[in-house]
PDB file of N, CA and C in Angstrom:
ATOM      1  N   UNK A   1     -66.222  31.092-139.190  1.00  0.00           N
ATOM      2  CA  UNK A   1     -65.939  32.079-140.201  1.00  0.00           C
ATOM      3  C   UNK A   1     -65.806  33.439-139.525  1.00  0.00           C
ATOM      4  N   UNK A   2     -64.544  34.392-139.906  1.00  0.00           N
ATOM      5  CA  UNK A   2     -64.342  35.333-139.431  1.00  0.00           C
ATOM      6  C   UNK A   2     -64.590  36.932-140.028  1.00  0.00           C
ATOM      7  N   UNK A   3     -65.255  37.516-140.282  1.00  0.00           N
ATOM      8  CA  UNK A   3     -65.351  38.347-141.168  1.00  0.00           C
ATOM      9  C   UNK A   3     -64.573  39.444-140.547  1.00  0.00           C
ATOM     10  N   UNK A   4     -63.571  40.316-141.497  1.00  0.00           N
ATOM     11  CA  UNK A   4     -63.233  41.380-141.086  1.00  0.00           C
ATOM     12  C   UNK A   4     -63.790  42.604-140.891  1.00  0.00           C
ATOM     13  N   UNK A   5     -63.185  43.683-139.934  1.00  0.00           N
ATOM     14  CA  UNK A   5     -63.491  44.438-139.630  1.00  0.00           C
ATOM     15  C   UNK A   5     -63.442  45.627-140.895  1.00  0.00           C
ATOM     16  N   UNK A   6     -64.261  46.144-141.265  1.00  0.00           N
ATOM     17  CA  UNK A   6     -64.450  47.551-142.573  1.00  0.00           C
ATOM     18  C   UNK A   6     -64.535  48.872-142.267  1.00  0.00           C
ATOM     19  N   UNK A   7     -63.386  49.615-141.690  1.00  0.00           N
ATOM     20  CA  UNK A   7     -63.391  51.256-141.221  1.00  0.00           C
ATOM     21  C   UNK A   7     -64.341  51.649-141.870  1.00  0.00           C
ATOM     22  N   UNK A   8     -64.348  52.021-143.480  1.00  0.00           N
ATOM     23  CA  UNK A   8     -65.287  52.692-144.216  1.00  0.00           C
ATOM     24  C   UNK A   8     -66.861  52.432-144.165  1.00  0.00           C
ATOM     25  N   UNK A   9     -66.893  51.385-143.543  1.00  0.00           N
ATOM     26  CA  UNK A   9     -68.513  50.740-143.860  1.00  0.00           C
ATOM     27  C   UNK A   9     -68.498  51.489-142.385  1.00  0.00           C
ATOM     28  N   UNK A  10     -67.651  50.951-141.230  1.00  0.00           N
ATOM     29  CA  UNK A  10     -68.478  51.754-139.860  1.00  0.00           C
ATOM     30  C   UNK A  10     -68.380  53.231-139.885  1.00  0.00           C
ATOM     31  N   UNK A  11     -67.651  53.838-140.987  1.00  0.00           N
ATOM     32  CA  UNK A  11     -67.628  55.282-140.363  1.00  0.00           C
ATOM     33  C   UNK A  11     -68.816  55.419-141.212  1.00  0.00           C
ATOM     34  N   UNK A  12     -69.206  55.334-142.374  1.00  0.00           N
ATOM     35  CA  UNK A  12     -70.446  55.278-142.676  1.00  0.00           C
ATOM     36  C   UNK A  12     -71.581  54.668-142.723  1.00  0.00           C
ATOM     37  N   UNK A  13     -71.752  53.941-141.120  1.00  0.00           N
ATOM     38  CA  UNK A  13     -72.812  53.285-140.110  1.00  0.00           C
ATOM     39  C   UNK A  13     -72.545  54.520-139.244  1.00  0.00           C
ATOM     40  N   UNK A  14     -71.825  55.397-138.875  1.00  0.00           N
ATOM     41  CA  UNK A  14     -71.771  56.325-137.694  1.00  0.00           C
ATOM     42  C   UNK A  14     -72.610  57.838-138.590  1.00  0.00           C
ATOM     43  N   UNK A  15     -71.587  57.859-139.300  1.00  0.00           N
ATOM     44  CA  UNK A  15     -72.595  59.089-140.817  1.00  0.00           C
ATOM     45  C   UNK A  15     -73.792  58.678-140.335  1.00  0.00           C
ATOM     46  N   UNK A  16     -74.604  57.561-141.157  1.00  0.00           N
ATOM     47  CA  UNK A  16     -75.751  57.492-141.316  1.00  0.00           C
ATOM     48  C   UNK A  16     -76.421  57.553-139.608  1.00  0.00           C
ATOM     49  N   UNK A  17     -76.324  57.223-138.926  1.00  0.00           N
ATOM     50  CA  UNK A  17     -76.989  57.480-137.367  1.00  0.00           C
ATOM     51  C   UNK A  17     -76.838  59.089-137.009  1.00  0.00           C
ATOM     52  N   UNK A  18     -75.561  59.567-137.729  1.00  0.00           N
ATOM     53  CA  UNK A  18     -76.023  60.881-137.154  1.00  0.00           C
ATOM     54  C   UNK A  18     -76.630  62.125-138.365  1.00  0.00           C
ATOM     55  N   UNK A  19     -76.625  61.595-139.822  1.00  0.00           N
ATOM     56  CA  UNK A  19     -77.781  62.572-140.725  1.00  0.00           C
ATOM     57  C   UNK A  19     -78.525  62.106-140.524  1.00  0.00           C
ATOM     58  N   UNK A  20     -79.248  61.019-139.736  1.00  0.00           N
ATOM     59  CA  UNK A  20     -80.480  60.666-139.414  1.00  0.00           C
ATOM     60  C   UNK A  20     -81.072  61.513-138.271  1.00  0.00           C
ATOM     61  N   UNK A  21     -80.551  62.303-137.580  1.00  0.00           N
ATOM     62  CA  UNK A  21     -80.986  64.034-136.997  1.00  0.00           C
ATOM     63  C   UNK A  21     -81.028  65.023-138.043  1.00  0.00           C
ATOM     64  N   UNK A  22     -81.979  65.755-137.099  1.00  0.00           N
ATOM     65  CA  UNK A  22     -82.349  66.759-137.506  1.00  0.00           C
ATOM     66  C   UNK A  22     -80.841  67.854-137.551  1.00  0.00           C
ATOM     67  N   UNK A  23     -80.379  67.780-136.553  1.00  0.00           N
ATOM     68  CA  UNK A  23     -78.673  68.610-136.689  1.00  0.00           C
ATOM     69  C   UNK A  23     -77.259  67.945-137.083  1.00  0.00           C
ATOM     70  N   UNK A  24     -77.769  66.713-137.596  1.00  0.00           N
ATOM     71  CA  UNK A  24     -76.769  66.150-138.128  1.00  0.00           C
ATOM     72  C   UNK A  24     -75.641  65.709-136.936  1.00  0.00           C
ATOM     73  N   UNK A  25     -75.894  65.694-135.930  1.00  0.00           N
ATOM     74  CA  UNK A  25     -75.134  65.292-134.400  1.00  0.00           C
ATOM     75  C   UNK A  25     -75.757  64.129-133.924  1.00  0.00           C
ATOM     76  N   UNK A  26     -75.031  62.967-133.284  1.00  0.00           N
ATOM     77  CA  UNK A  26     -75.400  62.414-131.995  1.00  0.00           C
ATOM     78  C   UNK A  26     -74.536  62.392-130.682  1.00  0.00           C
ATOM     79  N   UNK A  27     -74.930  61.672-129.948  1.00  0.00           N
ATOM     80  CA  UNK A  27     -74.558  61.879-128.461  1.00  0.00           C
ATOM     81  C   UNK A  27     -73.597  59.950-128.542  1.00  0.00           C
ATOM     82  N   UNK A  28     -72.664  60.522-128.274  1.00  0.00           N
ATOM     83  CA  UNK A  28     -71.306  59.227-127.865  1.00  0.00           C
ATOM     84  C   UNK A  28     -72.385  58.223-127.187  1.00  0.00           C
ATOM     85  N   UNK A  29     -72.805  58.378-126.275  1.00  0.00           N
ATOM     86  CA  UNK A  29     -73.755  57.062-125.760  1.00  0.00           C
ATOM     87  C   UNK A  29     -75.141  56.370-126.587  1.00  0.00           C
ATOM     88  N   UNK A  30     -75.594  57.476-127.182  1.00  0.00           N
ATOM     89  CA  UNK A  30     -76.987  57.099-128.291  1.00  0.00           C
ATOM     90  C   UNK A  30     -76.053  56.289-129.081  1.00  0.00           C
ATOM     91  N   UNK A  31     -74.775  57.158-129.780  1.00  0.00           N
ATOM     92  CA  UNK A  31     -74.704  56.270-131.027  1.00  0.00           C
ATOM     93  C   UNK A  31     -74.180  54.853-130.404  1.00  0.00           C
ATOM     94  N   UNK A  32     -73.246  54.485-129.754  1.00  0.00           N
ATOM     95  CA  UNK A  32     -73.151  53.434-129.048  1.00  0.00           C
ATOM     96  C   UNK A  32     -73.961  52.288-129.620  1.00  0.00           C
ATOM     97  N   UNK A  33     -75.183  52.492-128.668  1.00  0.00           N
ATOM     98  CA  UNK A  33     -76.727  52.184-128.498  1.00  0.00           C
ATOM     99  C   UNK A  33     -77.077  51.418-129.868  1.00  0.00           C
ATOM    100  N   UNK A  34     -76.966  52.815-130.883  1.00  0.00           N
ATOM    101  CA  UNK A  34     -77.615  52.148-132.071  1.00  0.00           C
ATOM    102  C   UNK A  34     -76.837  51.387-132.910  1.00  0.00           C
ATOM    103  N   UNK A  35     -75.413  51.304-132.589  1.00  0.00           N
ATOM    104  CA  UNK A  35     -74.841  50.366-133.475  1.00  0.00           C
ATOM    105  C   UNK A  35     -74.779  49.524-132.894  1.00  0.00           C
ATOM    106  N   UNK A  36     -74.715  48.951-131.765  1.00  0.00           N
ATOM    107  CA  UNK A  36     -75.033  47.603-131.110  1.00  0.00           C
ATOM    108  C   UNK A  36     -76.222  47.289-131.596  1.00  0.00           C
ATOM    109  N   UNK A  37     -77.653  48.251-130.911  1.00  0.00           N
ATOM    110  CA  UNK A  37     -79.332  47.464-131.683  1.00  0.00           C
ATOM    111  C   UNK A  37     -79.242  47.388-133.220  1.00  0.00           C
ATOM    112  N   UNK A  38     -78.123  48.327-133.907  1.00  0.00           N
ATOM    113  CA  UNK A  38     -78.370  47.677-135.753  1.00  0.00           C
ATOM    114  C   UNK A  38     -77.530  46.616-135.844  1.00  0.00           C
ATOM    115  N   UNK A  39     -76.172  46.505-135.106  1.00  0.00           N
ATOM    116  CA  UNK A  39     -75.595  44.697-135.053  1.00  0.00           C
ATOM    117  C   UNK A  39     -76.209  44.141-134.986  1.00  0.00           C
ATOM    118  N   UNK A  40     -76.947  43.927-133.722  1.00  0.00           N
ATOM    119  CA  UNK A  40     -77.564  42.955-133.190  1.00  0.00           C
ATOM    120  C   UNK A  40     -78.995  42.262-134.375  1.00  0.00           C
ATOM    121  N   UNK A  41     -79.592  43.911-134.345  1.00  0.00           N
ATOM    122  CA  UNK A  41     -80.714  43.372-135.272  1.00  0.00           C
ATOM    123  C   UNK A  41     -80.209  42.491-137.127  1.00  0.00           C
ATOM    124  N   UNK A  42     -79.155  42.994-137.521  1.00  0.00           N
ATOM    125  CA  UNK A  42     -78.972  42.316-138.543  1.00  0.00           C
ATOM    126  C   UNK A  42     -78.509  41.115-138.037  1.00  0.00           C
ATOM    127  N   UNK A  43     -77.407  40.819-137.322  1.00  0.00           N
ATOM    128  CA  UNK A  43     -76.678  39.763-136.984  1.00  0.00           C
ATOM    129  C   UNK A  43     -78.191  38.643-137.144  1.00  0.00           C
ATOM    130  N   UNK A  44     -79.341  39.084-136.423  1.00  0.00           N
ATOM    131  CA  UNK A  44     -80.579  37.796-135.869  1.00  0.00           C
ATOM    132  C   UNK A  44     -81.067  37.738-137.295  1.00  0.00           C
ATOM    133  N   UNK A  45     -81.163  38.822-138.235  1.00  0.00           N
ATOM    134  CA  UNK A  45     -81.965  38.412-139.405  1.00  0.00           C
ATOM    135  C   UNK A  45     -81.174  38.113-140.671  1.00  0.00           C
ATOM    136  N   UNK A  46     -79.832  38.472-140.453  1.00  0.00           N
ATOM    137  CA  UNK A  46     -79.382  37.895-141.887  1.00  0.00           C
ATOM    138  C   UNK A  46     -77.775  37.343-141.612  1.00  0.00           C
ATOM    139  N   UNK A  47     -77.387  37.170-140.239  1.00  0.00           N
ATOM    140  CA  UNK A  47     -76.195  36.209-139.877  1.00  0.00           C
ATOM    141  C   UNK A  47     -74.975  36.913-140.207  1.00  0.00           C
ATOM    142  N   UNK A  48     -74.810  38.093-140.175  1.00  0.00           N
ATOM    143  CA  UNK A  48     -73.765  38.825-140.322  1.00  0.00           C
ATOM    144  C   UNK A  48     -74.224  40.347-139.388  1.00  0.00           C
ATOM    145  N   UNK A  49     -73.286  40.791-138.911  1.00  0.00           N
ATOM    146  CA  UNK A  49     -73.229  42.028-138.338  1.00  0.00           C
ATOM    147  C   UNK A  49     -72.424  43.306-139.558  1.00  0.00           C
ATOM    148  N   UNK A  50     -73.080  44.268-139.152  1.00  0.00           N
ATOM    149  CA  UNK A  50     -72.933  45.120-140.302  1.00  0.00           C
ATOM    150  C   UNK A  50     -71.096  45.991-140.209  1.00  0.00           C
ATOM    151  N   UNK A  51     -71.156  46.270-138.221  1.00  0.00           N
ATOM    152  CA  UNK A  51     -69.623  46.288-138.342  1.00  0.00           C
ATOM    153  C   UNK A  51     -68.841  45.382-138.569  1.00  0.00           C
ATOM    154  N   UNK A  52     -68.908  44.358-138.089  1.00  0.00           N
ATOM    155  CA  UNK A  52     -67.995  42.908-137.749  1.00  0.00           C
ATOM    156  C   UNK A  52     -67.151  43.592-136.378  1.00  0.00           C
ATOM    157  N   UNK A  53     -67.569  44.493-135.248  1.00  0.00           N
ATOM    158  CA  UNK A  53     -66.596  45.275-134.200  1.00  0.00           C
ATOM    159  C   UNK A  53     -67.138  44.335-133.507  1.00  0.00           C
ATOM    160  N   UNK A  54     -65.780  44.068-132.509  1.00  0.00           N
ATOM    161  CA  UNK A  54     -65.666  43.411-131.096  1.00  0.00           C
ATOM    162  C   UNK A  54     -66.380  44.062-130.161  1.00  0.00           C
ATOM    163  N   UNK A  55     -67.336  43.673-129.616  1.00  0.00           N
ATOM    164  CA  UNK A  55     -67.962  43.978-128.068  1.00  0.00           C
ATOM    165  C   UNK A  55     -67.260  43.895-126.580  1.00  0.00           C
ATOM    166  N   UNK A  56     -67.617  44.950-126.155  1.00  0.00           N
ATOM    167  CA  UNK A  56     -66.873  44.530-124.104  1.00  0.00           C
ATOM    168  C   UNK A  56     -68.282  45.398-123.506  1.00  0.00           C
ATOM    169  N   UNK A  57     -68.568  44.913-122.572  1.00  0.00           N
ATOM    170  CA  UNK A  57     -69.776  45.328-121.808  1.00  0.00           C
ATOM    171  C   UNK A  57     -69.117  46.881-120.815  1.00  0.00           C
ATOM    172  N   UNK A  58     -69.682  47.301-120.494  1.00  0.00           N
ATOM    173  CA  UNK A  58     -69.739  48.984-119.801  1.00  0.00           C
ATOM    174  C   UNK A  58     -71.168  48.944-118.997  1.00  0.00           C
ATOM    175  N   UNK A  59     -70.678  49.871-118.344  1.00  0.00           N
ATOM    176  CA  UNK A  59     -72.328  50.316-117.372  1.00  0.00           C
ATOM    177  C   UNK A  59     -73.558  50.488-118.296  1.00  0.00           C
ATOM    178  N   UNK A  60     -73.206  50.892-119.727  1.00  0.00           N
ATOM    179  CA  UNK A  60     -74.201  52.002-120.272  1.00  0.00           C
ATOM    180  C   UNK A  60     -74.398  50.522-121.547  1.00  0.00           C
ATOM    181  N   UNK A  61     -74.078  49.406-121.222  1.00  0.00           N
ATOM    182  CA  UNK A  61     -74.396  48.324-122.264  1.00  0.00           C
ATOM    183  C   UNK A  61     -73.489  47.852-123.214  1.00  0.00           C
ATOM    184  N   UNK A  62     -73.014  47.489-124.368  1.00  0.00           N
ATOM    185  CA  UNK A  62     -72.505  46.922-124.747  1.00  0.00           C
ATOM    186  C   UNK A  62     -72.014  48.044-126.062  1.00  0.00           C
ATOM    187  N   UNK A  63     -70.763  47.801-126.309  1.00  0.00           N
ATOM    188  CA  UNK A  63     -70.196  48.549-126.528  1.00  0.00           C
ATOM    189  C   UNK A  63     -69.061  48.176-127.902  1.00  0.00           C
ATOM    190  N   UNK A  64     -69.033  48.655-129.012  1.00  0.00           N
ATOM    191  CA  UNK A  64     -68.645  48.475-129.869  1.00  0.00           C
ATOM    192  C   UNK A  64     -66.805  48.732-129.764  1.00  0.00           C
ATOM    193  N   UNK A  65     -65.784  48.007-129.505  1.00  0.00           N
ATOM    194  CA  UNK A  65     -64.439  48.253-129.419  1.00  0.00           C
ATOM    195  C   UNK A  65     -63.540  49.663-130.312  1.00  0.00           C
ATOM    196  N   UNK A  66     -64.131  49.057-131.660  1.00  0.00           N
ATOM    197  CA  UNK A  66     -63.214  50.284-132.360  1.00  0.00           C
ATOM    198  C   UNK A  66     -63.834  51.254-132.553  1.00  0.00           C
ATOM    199  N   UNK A  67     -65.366  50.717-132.426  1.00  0.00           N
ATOM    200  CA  UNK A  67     -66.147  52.394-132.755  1.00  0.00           C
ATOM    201  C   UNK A  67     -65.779  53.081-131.453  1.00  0.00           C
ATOM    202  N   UNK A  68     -65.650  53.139-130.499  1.00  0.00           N
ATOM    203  CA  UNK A  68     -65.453  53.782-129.579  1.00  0.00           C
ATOM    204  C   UNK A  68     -63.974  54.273-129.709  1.00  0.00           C
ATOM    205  N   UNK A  69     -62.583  53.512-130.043  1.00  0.00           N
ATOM    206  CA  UNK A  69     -61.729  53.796-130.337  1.00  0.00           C
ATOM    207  C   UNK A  69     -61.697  55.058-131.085  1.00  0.00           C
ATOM    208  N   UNK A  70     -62.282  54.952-132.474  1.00  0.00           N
ATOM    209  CA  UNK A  70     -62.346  55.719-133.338  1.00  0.00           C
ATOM    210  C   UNK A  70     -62.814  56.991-133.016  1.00  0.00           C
ATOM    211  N   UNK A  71     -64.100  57.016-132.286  1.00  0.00           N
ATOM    212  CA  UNK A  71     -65.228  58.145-131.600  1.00  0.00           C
ATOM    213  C   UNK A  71     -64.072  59.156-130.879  1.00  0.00           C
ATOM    214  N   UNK A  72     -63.685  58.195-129.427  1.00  0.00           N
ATOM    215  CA  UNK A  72     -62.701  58.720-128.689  1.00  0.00           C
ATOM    216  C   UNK A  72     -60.763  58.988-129.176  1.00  0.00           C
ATOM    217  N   UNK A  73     -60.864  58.688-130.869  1.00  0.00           N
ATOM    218  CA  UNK A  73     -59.555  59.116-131.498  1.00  0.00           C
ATOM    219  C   UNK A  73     -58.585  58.329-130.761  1.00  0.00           C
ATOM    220  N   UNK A  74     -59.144  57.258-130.307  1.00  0.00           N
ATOM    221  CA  UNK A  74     -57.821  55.727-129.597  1.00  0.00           C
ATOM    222  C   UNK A  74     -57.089  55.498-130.696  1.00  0.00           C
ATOM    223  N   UNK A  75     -57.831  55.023-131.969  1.00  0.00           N
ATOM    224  CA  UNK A  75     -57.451  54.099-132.702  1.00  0.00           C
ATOM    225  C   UNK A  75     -56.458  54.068-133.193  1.00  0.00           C
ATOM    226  N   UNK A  76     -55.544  53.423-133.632  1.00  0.00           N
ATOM    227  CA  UNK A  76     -54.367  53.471-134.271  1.00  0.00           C
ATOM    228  C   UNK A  76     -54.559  53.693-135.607  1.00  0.00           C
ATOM    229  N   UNK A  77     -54.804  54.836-136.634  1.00  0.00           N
ATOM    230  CA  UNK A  77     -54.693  54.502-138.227  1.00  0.00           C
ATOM    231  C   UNK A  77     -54.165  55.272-138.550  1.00  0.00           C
ATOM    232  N   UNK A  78     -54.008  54.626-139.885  1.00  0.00           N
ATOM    233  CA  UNK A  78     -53.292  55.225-141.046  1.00  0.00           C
ATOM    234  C   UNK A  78     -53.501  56.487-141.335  1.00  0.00           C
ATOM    235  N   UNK A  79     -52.775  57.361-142.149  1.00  0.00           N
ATOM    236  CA  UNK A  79     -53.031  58.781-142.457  1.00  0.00           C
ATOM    237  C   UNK A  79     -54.024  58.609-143.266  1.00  0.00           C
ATOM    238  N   UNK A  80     -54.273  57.596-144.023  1.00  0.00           N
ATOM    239  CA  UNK A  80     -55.731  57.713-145.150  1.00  0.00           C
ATOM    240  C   UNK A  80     -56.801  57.382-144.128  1.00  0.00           C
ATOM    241  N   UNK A  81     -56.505  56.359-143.297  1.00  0.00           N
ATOM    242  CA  UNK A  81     -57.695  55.790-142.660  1.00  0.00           C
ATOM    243  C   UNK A  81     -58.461  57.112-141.797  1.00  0.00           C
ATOM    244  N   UNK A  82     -57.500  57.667-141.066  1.00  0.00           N
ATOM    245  CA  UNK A  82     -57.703  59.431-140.190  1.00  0.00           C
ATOM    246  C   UNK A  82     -58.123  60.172-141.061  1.00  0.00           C
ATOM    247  N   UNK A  83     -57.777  60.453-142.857  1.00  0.00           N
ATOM    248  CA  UNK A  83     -58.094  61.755-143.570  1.00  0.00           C
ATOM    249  C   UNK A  83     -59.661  61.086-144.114  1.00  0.00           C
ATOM    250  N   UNK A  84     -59.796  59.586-143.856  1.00  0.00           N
ATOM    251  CA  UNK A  84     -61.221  59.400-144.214  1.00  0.00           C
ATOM    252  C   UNK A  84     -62.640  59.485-143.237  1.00  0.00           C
ATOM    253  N   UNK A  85     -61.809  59.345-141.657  1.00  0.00           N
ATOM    254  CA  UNK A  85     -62.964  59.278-141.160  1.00  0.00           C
ATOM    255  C   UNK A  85     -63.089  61.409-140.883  1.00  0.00           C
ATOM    256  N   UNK A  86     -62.076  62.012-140.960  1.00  0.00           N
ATOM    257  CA  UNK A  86     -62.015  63.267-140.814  1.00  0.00           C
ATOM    258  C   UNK A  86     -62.880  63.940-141.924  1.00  0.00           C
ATOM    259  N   UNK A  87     -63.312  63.092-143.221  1.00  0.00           N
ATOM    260  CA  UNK A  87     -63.511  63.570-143.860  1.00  0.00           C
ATOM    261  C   UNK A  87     -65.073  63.688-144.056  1.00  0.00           C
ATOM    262  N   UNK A  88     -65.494  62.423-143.294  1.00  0.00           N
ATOM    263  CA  UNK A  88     -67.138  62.339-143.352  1.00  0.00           C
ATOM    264  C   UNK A  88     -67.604  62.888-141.543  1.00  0.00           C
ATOM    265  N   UNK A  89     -66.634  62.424-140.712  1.00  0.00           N
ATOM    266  CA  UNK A  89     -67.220  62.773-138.802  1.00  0.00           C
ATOM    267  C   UNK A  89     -66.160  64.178-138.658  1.00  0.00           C
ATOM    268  N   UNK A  90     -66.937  64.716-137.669  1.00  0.00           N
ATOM    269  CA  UNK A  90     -65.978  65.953-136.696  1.00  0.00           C
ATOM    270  C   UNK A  90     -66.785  64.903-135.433  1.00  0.00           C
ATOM    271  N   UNK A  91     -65.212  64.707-134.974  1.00  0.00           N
ATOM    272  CA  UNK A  91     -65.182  63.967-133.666  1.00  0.00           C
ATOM    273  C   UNK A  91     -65.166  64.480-132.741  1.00  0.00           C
ATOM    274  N   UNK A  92     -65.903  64.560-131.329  1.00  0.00           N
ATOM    275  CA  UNK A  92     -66.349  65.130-130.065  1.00  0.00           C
ATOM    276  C   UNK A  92     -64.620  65.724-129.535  1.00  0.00           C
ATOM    277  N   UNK A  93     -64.610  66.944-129.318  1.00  0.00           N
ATOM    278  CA  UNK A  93     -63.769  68.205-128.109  1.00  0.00           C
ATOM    279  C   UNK A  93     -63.982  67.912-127.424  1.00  0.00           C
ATOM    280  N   UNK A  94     -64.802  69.063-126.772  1.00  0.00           N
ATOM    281  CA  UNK A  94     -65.116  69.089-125.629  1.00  0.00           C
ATOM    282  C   UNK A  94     -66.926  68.714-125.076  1.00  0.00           C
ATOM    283  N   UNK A  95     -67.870  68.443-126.164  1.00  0.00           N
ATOM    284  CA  UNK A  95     -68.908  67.693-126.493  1.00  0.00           C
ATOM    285  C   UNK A  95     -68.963  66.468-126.383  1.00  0.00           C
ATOM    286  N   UNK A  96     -70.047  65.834-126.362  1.00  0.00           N
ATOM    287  CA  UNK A  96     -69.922  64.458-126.139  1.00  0.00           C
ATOM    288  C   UNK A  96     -70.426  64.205-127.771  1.00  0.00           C
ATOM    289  N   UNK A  97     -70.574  64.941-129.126  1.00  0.00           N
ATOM    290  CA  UNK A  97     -71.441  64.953-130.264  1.00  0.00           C
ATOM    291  C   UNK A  97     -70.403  64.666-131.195  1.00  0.00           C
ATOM    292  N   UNK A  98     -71.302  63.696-132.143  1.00  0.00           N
ATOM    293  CA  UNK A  98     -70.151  63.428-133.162  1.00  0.00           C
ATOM    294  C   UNK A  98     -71.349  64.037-134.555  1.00  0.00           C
ATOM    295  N   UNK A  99     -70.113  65.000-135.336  1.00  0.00           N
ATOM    296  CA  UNK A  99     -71.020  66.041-136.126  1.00  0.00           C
ATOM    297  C   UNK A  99     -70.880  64.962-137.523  1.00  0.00           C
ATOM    298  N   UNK A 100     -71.853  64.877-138.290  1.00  0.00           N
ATOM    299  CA  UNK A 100     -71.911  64.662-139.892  1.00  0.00           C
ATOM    300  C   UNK A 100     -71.442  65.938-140.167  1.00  0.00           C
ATOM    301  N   UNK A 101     -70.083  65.701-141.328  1.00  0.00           N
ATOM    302  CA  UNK A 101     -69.873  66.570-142.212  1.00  0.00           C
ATOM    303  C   UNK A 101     -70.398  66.592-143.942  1.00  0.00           C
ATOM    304  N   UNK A 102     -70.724  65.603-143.980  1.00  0.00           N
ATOM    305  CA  UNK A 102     -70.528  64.952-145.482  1.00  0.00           C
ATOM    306  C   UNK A 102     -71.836  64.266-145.603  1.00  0.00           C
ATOM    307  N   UNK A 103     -72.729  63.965-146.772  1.00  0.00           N
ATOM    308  CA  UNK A 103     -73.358  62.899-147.074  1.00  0.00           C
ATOM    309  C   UNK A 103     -73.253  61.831-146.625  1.00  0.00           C
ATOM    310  N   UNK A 104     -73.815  60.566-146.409  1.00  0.00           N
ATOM    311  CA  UNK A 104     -73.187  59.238-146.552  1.00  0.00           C
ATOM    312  C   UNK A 104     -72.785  58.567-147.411  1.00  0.00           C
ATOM    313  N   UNK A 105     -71.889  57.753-147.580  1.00  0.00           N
ATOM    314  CA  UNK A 105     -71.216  57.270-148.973  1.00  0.00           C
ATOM    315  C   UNK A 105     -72.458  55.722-148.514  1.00  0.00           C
ATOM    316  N   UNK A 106     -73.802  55.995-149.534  1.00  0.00           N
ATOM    317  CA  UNK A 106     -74.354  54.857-149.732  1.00  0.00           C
ATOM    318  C   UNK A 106     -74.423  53.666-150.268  1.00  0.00           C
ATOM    319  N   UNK A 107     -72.717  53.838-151.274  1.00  0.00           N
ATOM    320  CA  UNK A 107     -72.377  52.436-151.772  1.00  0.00           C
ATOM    321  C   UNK A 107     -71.562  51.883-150.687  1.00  0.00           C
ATOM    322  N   UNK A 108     -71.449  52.324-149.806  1.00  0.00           N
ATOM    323  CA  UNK A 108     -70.759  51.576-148.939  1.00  0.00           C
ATOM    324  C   UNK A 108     -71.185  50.607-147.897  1.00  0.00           C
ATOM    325  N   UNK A 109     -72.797  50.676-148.020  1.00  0.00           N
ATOM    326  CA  UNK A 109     -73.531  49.898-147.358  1.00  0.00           C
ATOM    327  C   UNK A 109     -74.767  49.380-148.113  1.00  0.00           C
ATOM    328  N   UNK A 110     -74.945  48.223-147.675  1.00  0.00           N
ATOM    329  CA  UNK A 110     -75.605  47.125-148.528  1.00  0.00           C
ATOM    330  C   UNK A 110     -76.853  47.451-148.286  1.00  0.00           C
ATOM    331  N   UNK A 111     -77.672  46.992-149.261  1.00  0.00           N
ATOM    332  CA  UNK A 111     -79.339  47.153-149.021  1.00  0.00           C
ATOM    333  C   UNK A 111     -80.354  46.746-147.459  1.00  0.00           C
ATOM    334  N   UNK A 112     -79.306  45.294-147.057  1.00  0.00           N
ATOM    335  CA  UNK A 112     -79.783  44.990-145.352  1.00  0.00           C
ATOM    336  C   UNK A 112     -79.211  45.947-144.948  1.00  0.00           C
ATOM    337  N   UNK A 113     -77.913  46.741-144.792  1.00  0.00           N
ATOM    338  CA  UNK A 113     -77.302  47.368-143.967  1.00  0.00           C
ATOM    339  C   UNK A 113     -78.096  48.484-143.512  1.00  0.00           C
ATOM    340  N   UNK A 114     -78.918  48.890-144.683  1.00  0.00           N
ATOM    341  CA  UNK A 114     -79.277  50.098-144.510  1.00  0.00           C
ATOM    342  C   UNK A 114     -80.737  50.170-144.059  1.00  0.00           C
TER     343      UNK A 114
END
């Protein structure tokens, strides 16, 4: 079984890791970090991963494909898909920090998710 991949649910898995600071920022490698240990940890307790993102290993551990895409503005999307994640992240310049602009949209993640 293949579950698809959900822009909106990971950009608000990236939201929520970074209003979970005190400045509403994290660091490109922390967040990394924690969306692999919150995959991982849901994947073992309830058989689904909360992104459904492809992994490739890196020096710094394992590494989420599109979140990084997305982080580093790779990704290929749509003008809605860009005016949505623009609308909740300010994506790293010349920083390595990805800023919360917005609340998190908490219907967008499930009671395990969160």
């Amino acid at each position: 079984m293949t579950l698809e991949f959900n822009l909106k649910k990971t950009v608000q898995t990236i939201n929520y890791f970074a209003q979970a600071t005190s400045t509403k920022k994290i660091g490109k490698v922390k967040l990394f970090a924690m969306v692999y240990l919150a995959d991982r940890y849901h994947l073992r307790k309830f058989g689904r991963m909360i992104t459904n993102d492809n992994y490739f290993a890196s020096e710094n551990g394992p590494i989420a494909s599109t979140v990084k895409n997305i982080i580093e503005q790779r990704a290929e999307l749509t003008s809605d898909e860009d005016w949505y994640v623009g609308n909740f992240l300010q994506l790293p310049k010349k920083d390595q920090n990805i800023r919360s602009v917005e609340p998190v949209a908490m219907q967008m993640l499930s009671n395990s998710d969160i």
